[in-house]
Protein backbone atom coordinates (compact mmCIF):
# COMPACT_ATOMS: atom_id res chain seq x y z
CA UNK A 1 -17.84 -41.54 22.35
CA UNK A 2 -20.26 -43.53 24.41
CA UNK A 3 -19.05 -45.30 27.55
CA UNK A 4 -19.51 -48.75 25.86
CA UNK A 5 -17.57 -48.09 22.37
CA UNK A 6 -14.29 -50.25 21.95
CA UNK A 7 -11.50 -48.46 23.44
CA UNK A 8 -8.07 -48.39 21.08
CA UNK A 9 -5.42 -49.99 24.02
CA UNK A 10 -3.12 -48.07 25.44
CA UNK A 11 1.19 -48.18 25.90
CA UNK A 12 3.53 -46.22 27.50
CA UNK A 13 6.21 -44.49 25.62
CA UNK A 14 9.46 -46.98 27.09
CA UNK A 15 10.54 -48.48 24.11
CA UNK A 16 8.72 -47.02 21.52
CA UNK A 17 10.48 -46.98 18.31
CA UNK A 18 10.16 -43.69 16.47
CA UNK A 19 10.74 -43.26 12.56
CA UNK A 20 13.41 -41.35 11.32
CA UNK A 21 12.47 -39.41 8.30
CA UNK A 22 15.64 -40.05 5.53
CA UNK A 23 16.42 -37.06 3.62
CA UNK A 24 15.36 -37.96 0.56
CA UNK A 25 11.40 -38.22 2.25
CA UNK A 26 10.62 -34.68 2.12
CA UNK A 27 8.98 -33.77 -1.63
CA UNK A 28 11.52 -31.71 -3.81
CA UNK A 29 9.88 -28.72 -5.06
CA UNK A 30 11.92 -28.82 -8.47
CA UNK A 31 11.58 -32.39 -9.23
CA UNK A 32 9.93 -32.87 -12.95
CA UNK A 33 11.34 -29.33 -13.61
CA UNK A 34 14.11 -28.60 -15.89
CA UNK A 35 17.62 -29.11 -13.49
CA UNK A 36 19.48 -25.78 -13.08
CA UNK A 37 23.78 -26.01 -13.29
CA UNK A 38 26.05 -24.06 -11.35
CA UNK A 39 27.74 -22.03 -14.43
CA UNK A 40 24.05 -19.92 -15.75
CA UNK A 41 23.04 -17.13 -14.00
CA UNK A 42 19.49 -16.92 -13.40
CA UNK A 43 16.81 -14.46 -12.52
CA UNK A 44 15.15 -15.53 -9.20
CA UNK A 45 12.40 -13.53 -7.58
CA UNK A 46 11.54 -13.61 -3.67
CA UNK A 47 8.74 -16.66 -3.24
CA UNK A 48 7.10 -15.45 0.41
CA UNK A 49 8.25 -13.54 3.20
CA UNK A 50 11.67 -15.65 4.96
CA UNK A 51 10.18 -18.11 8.41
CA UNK A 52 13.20 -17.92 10.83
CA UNK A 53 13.99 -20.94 12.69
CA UNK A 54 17.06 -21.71 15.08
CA UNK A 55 19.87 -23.86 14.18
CA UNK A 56 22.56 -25.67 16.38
CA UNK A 57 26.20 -24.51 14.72
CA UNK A 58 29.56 -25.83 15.64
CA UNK A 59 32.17 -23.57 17.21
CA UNK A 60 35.34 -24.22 17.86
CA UNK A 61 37.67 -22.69 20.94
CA UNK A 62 40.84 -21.26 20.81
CA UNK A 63 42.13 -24.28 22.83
CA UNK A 64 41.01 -26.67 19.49
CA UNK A 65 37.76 -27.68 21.66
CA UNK A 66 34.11 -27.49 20.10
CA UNK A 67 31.04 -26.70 21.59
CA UNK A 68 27.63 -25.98 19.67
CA UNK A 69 25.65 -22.58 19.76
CA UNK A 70 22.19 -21.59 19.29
CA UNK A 71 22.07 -19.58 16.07
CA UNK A 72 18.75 -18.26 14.51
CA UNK A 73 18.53 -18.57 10.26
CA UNK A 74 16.27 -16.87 7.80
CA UNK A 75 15.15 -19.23 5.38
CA UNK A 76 14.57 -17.57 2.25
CA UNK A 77 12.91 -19.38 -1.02
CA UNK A 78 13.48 -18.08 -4.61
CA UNK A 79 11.50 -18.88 -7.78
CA UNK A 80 13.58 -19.13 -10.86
CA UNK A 81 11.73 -16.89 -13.32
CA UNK A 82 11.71 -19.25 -16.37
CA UNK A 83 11.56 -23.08 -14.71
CA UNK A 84 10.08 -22.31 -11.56
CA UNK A 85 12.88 -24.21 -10.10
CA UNK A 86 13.56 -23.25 -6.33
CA UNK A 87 16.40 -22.34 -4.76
CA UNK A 88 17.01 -21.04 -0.82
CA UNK A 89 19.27 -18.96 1.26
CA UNK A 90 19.62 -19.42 4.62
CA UNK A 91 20.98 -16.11 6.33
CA UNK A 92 22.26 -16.24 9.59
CA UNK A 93 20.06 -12.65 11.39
CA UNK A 94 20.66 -12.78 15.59
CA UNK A 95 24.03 -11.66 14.83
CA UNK A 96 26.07 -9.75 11.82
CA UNK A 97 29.01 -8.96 11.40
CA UNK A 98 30.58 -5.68 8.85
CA UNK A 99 33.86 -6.02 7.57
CA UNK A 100 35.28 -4.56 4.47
CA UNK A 101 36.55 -8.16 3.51
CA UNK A 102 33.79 -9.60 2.37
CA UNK A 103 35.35 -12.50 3.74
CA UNK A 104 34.53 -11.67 7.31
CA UNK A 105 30.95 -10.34 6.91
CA UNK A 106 27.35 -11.80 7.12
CA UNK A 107 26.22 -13.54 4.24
CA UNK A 108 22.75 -11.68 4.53
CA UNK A 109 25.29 -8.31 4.72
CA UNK A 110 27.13 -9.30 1.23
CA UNK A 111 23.66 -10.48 0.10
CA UNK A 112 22.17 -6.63 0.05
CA UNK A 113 25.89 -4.98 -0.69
CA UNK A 114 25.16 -6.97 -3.77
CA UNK A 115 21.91 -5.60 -4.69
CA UNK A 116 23.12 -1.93 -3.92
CA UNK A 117 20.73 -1.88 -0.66
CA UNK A 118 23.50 -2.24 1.92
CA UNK A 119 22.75 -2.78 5.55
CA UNK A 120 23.07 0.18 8.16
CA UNK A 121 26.09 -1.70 10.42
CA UNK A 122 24.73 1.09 13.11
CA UNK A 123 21.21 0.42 13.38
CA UNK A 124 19.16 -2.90 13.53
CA UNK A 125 17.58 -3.88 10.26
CA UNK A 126 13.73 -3.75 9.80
CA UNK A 127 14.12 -6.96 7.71
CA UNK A 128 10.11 -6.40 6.46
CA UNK A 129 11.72 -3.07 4.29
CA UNK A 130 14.29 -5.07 3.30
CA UNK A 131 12.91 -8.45 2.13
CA UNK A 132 10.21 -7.67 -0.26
CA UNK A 133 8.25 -10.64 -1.58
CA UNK A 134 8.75 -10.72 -5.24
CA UNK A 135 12.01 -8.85 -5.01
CA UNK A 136 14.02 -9.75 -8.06
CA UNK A 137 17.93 -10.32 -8.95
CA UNK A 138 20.25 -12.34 -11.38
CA UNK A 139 22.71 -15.11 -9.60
CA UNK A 140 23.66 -18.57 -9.75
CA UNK A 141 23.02 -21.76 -7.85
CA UNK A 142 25.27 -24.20 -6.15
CA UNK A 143 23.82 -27.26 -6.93
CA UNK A 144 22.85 -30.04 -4.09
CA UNK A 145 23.87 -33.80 -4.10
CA UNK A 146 22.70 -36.82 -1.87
CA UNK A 147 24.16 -39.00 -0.55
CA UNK A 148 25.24 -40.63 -3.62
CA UNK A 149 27.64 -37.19 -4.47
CA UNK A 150 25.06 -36.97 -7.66
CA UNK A 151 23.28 -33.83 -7.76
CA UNK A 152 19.73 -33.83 -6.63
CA UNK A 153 17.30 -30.68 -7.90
CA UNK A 154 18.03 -28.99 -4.83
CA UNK A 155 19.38 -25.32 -5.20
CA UNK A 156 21.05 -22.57 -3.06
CA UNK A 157 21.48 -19.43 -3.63
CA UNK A 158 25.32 -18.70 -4.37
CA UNK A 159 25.76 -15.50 -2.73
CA UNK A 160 29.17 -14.74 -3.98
CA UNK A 161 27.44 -14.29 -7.64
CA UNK A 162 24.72 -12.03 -6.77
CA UNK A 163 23.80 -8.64 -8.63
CA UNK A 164 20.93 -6.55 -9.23
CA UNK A 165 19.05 -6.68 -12.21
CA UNK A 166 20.34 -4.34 -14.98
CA UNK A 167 19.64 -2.21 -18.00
CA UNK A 168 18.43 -4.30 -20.46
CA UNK A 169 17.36 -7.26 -17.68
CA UNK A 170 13.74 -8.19 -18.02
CA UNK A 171 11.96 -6.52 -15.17
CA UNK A 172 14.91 -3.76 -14.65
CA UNK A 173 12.52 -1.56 -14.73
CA UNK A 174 10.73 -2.27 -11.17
CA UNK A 175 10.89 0.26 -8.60
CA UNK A 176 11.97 -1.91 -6.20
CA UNK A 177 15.30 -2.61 -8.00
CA UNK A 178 15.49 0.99 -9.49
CA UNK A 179 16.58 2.49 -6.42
CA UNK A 180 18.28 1.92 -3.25
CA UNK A 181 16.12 2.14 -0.14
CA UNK A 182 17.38 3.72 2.65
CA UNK A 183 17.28 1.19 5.91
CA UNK A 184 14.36 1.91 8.49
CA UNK A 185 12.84 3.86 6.45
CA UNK A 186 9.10 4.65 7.25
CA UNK A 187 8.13 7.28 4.92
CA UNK A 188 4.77 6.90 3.64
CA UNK A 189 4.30 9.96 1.21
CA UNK A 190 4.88 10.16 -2.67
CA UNK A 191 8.58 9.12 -3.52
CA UNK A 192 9.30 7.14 -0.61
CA UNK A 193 11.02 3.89 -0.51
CA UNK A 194 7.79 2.06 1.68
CA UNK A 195 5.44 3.68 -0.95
CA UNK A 196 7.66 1.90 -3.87
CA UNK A 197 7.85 -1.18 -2.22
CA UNK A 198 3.93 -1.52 -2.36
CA UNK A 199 3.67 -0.11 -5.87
CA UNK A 200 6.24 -3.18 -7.32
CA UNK A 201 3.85 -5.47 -5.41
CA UNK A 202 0.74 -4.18 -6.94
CA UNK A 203 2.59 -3.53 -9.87
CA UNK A 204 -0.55 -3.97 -12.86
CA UNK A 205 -3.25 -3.84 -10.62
CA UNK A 206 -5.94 -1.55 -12.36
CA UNK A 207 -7.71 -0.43 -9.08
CA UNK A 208 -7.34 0.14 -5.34
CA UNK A 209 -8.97 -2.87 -4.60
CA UNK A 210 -6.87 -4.96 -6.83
CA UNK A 211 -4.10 -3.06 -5.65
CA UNK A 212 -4.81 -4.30 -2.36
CA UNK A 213 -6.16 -7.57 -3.11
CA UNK A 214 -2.35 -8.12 -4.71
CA UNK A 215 -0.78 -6.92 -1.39
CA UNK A 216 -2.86 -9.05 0.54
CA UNK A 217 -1.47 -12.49 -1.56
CA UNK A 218 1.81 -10.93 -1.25
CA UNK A 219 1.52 -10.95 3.09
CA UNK A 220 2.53 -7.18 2.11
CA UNK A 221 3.89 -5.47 5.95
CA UNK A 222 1.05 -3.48 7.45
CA UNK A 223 3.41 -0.35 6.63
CA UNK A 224 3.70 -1.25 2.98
CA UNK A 225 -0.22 -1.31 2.73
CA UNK A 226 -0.70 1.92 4.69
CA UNK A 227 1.76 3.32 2.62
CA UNK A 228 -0.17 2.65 -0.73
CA UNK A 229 -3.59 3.44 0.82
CA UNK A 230 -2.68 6.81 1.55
CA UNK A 231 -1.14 7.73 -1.83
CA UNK A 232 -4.79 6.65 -3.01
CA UNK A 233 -6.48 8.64 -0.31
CA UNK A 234 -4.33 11.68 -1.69
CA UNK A 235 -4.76 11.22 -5.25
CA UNK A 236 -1.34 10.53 -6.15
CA UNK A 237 -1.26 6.81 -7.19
CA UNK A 238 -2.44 6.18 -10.74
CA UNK A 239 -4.12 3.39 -11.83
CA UNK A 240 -3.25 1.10 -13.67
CA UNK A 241 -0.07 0.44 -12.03
């Protein structure tokens, strides 16, 4: 910009009147798609790897007073397999709790109980073993209203209804769901759960490079990859997938 252009005027920031986004201004992901209801259960696969982003929660005293604590979510997305619908899960993950009342523990704890992967309550979960994008199971949705009380195409995951996908399911046969991986698990060599993991990702893929082409859309971990590259180094991958 030249010293003689027009200059766009200036204002301070006193009294500036910011926008407020309404709820109903962010774009729906499901709308145009056929609605989902709370009574079906559904197949729903893991969209991406889960962001994790901090939340202020309520708490309330012994004495009756409230005060509000920092609390840190995973947001998780999940494609329904037939209408593409999604539906998310927001798992509380700086703090769980293990009880054998379900009642009393983490809804990210019930969450894997459910899918007959449970947590280690004695070790801190390596959630990148744990969440695998593309990871499938069957469950049903509680279904979102606005303001208006009417429901409106926005979907959570109803943890409570949760299982792992079962003889006869389509895609019960992945190896990600065929087995129940060990937490912090970092074997690498033929059998192991991180070499699995990578082989339901690449699942199809005809070559290495495909294989790893596929893990690369997936945001595979670095562990998952190394995992799969090695079994081809060794000769103990076979392709097609």
């Amino acid at each position: 910009m030249t010293d003689d252009a027009p200059r766009q005027p200036e204002r301070t920031l006193a009294g500036y009147q910011s926008r407020i986004s309404e709820p109903g201004e962010y774009k729906n992901p499901n709308a145009d798609k056929q609605p989902l209801n709370d009574e079906t259960e559904y197949v729903f696969a893991l969209k991406e790897f889960p962001r994790v982003k901090t939340f202020k929660q309520e708490k309330r005293r012994n004495d009756g007073t409230t005060f509000f604590e920092d609390v840190d979510k995973a947001i998780c997305v999940f494609t329904e397999e037939q209408t593409k619908n999604e539906a998310t899960a927001f798992f509380r993950v700086d703090k769980l709790n293990f009880s054998d009342d379900d009642t009393f523990s983490s809804s990210v704890v019930r969450f894997f109980t459910k899918l007959k992967q449970p947590l280690n309550e004695f070790k801190a979960p390596n959630w990148s073993e744990k969440f695998i994008v593309g990871m499938r199971f069957r469950s049903r949705v509680v279904v979102g209203k606005g303001q208006d009380k009417k429901p409106n195409q926005r979907y959570y995951i109803d943890v409570n209804t949760v299982r792992r996908l079962q003889p006869g399911d389509a895609g019960a046969s992945d190896a990600y769901l065929n087995q129940q991986l060990p937490p912090q698990s970092t074997e690498t060599g033929a059998g192991s759960p991180t070499l699995a993991n990578a082989l339901f990702i690449a699942k199809g893929a005809k070559s290495w490079e495909e294989a790893a082409k596929k893990l690369k859309e997936a945001n595979a971990p670095k562990e998952v990859t190394l995992a799969l590259f090695q079994a081809n180094y060794e000769g103990t991958v076979k392709f097609p997938i």
